[in-house]
Protein backbone atom coordinates (compact mmCIF):
# COMPACT_ATOMS: atom_id res chain seq x y z
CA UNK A 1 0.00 0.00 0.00
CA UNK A 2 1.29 3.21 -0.88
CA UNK A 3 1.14 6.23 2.10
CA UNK A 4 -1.10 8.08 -0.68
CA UNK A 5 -3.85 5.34 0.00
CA UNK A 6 -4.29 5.97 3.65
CA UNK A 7 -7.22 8.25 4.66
CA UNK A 8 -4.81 10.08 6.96
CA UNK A 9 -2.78 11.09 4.37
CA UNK A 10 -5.51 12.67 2.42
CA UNK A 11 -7.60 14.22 5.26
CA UNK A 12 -4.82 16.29 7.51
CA UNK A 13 -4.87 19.69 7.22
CA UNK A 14 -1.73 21.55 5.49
CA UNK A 15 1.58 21.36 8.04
CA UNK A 16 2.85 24.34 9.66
CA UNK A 17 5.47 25.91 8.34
CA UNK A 18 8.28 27.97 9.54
CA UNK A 19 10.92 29.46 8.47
CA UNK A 20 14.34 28.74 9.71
CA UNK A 21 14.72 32.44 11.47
CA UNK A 22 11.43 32.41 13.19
CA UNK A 23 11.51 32.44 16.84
CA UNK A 24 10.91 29.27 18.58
CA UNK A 25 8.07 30.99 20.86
CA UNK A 26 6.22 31.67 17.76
CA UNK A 27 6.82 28.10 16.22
CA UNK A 28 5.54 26.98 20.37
CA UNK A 29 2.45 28.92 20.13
CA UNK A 30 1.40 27.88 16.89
CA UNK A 31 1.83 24.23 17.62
CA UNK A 32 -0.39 25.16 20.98
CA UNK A 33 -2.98 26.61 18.99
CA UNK A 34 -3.33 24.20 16.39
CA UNK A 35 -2.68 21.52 18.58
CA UNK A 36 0.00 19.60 17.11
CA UNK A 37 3.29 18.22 17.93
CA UNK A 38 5.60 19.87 15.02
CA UNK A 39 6.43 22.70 12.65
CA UNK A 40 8.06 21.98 9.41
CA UNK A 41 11.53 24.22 8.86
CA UNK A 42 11.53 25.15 4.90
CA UNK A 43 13.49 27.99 3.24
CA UNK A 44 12.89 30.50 0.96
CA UNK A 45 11.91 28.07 -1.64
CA UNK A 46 9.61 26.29 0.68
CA UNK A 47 11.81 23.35 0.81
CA UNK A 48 12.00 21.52 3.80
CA UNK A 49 15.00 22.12 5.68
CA UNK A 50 14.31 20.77 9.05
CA UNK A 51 11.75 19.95 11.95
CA UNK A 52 11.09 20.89 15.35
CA UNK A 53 9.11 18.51 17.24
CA UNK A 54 8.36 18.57 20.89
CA UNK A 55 11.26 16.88 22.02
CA UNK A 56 13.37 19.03 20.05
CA UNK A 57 11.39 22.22 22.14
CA UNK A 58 12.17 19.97 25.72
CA UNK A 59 15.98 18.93 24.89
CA UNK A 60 17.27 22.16 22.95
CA UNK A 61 14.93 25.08 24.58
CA UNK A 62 13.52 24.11 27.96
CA UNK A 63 16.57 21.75 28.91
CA UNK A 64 19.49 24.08 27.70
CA UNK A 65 17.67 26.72 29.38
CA UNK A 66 17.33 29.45 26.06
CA UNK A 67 15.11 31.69 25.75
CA UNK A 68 12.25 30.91 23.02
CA UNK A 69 11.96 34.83 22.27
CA UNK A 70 15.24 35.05 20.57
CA UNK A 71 16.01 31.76 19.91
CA UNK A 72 15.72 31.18 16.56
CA UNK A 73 14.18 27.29 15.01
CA UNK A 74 17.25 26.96 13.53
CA UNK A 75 19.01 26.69 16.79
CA UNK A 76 17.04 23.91 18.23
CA UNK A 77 15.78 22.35 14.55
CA UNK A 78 17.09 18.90 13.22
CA UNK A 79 18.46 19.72 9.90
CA UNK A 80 17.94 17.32 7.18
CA UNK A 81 14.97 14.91 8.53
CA UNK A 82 14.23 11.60 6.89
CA UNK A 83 11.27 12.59 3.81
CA UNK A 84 9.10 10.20 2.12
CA UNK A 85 6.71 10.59 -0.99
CA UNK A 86 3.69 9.87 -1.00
CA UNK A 87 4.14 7.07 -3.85
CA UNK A 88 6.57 5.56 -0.91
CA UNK A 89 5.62 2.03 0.41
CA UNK A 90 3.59 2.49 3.37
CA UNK A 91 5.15 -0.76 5.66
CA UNK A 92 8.52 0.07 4.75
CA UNK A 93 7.95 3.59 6.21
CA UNK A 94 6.88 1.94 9.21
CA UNK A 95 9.59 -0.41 9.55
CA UNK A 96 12.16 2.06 9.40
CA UNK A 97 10.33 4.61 11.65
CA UNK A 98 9.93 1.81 14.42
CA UNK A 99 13.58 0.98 13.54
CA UNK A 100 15.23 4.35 13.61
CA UNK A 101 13.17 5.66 16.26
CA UNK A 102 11.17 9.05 15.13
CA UNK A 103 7.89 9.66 15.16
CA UNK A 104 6.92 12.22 12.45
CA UNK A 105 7.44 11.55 8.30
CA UNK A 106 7.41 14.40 6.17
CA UNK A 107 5.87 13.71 3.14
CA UNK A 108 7.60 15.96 -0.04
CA UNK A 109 6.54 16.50 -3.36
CA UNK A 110 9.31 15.96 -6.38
CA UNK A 111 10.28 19.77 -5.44
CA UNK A 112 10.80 18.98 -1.60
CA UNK A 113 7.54 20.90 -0.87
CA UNK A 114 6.01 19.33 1.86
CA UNK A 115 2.69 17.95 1.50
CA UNK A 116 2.10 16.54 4.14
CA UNK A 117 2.87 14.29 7.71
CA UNK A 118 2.30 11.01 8.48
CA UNK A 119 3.28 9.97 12.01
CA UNK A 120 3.23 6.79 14.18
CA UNK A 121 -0.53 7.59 15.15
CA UNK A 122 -1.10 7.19 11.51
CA UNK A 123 0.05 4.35 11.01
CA UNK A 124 -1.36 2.77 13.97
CA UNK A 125 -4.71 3.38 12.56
CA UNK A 126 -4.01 1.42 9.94
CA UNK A 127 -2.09 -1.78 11.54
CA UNK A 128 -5.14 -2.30 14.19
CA UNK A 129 -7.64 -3.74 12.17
CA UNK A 130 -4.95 -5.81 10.07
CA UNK A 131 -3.28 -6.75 13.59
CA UNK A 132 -6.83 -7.74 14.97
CA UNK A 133 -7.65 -9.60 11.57
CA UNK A 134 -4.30 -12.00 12.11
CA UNK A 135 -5.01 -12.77 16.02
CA UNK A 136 -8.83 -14.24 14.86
CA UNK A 137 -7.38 -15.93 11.98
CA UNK A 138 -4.38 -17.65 14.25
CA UNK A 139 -7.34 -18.70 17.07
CA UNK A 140 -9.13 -19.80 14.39
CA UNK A 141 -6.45 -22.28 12.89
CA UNK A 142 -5.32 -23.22 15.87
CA UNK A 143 -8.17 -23.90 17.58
CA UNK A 144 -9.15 -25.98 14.09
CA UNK A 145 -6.38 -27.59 13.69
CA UNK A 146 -6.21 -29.04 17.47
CA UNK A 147 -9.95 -29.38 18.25
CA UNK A 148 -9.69 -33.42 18.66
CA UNK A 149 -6.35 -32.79 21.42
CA UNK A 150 -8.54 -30.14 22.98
CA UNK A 151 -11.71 -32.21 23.26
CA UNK A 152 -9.85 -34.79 24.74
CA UNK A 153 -8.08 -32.48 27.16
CA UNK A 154 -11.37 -31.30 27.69
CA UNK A 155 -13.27 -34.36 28.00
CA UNK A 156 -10.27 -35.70 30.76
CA UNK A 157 -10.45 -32.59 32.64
CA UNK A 158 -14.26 -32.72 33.04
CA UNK A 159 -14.16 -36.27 34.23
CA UNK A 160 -11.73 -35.69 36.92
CA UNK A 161 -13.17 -33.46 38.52
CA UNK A 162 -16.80 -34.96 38.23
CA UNK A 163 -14.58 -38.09 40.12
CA UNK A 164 -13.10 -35.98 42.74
CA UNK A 165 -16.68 -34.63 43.88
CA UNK A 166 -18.10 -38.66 43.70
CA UNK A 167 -15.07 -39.80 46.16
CA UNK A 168 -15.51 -36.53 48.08
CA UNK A 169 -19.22 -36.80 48.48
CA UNK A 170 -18.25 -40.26 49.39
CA UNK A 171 -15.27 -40.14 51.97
CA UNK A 172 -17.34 -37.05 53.24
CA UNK A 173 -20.49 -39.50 53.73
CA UNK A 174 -18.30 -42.20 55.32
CA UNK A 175 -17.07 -40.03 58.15
C-alpha cells in the first residue's frame, strides 16, 4: 500500500510551516494553537530544511535553558529529517520509523515541498484492524487444527473433577 492510500494522508490539514529564522516561541504557540506536535523548517523556496518537534522544544529550549523569544528554530531544529513521498511504500515507512526511532514523516513533493505528515498515530490506525484480523485468523487455525487434542483435554479434565466430587461426596459420607 502506498502512504497516498491511507485516509490520513488525504484528510490532515496543510503542516505548519516555519521558516528557519522564526523564533521558537512563535513556532511553540502555533503548535499550541493548532494543537499539534511539530512545525516543518523550509526555506525560501519552501523546501524543507528541518523539523522541530516537541522533544526538540524539551531537549534544545527548555533543557538548555534558552530563551524561546530570541532563539531562533534553527538553533534547536534537526536539519535534514528523513522525507518520504507519497508514492513511498507504506510498511517500509513503518519499519524504518519503528527501527530508527522518530515519530513524524514528512511527506515531499518531487520539489521537496512538503505535503504533508504522516506519524506513528497514523500508522497505527491502519495496523489495528490488520493486527486484529491476524489474532482471529491464528485462534481460528489453531483452535481448528487441534480441536480433537482439545476435546480430549477437555473431556479428561471434566471427568476428573466430576470423580473428585463422587469420592468426596463419598469419603465425606463415610465419616
Amino acid at each position: 500500500m502506498k502512504i497516498k492510500d491511507r485516509p490520513e494522508f488525504r484528510d490532515k490539514p496543510k503542516p505548519l510551516c516555519f521558516g528557519p529564522d522564526e523564533t521558537a516561541m512563535a513556532a511553540v504557540a502555533a503548535m499550541t494553537e493548532r494543537n499539534v506536535g511539530s512545525v516543518m523548517i523550509v526555506d525560501d523556496f519552501d523546501k524543507l530544511i528541518g523539523v522541530v518537534t516537541e522533544r526538540d522544544v524539551m531537549k534544545r529550549l527548555v533543557g538548555a535553558r534558552r530563551d524561546p523569544e530570541t532563539t531562533r528554530l534553527r538553533e534547536i531544529m534537526t536539519a535534514r529529517p528523513r522525507v518520504a513521498k507519497a508514492d513511498d511504500d507504506l510498511i517500509e515507512w513503518m519499519r524504518v520509523m519503528s527501527n530508527e526511532r522518530f515519530r513524524r514523516l514528512p511527506i515531499v513533493d518531487d520539489q521537496g515541498r512538503v505535503v504533508s505528515i504522516m506519524t506513528q498515530g497514523d500508522f497505527v490506525s491502519y495496523t489495528w484492524p490488520n493486527l486484529l484480523h491476524q489474532a482471529r485468523e491464528v485462534t481460528r487455525t489453531t483452535v481448528g487444527r487441534n480441536y480433537q487434542i482439545m476435546l480430549v483435554a477437555g473431556s479428561v479434565a471434566l471427568y476428573t473433577i466430576v470423580l473428585i466430587v463422587i469420592l468426596a461426596a463419598f469419603f465425606g459420607a463415610e465419616t
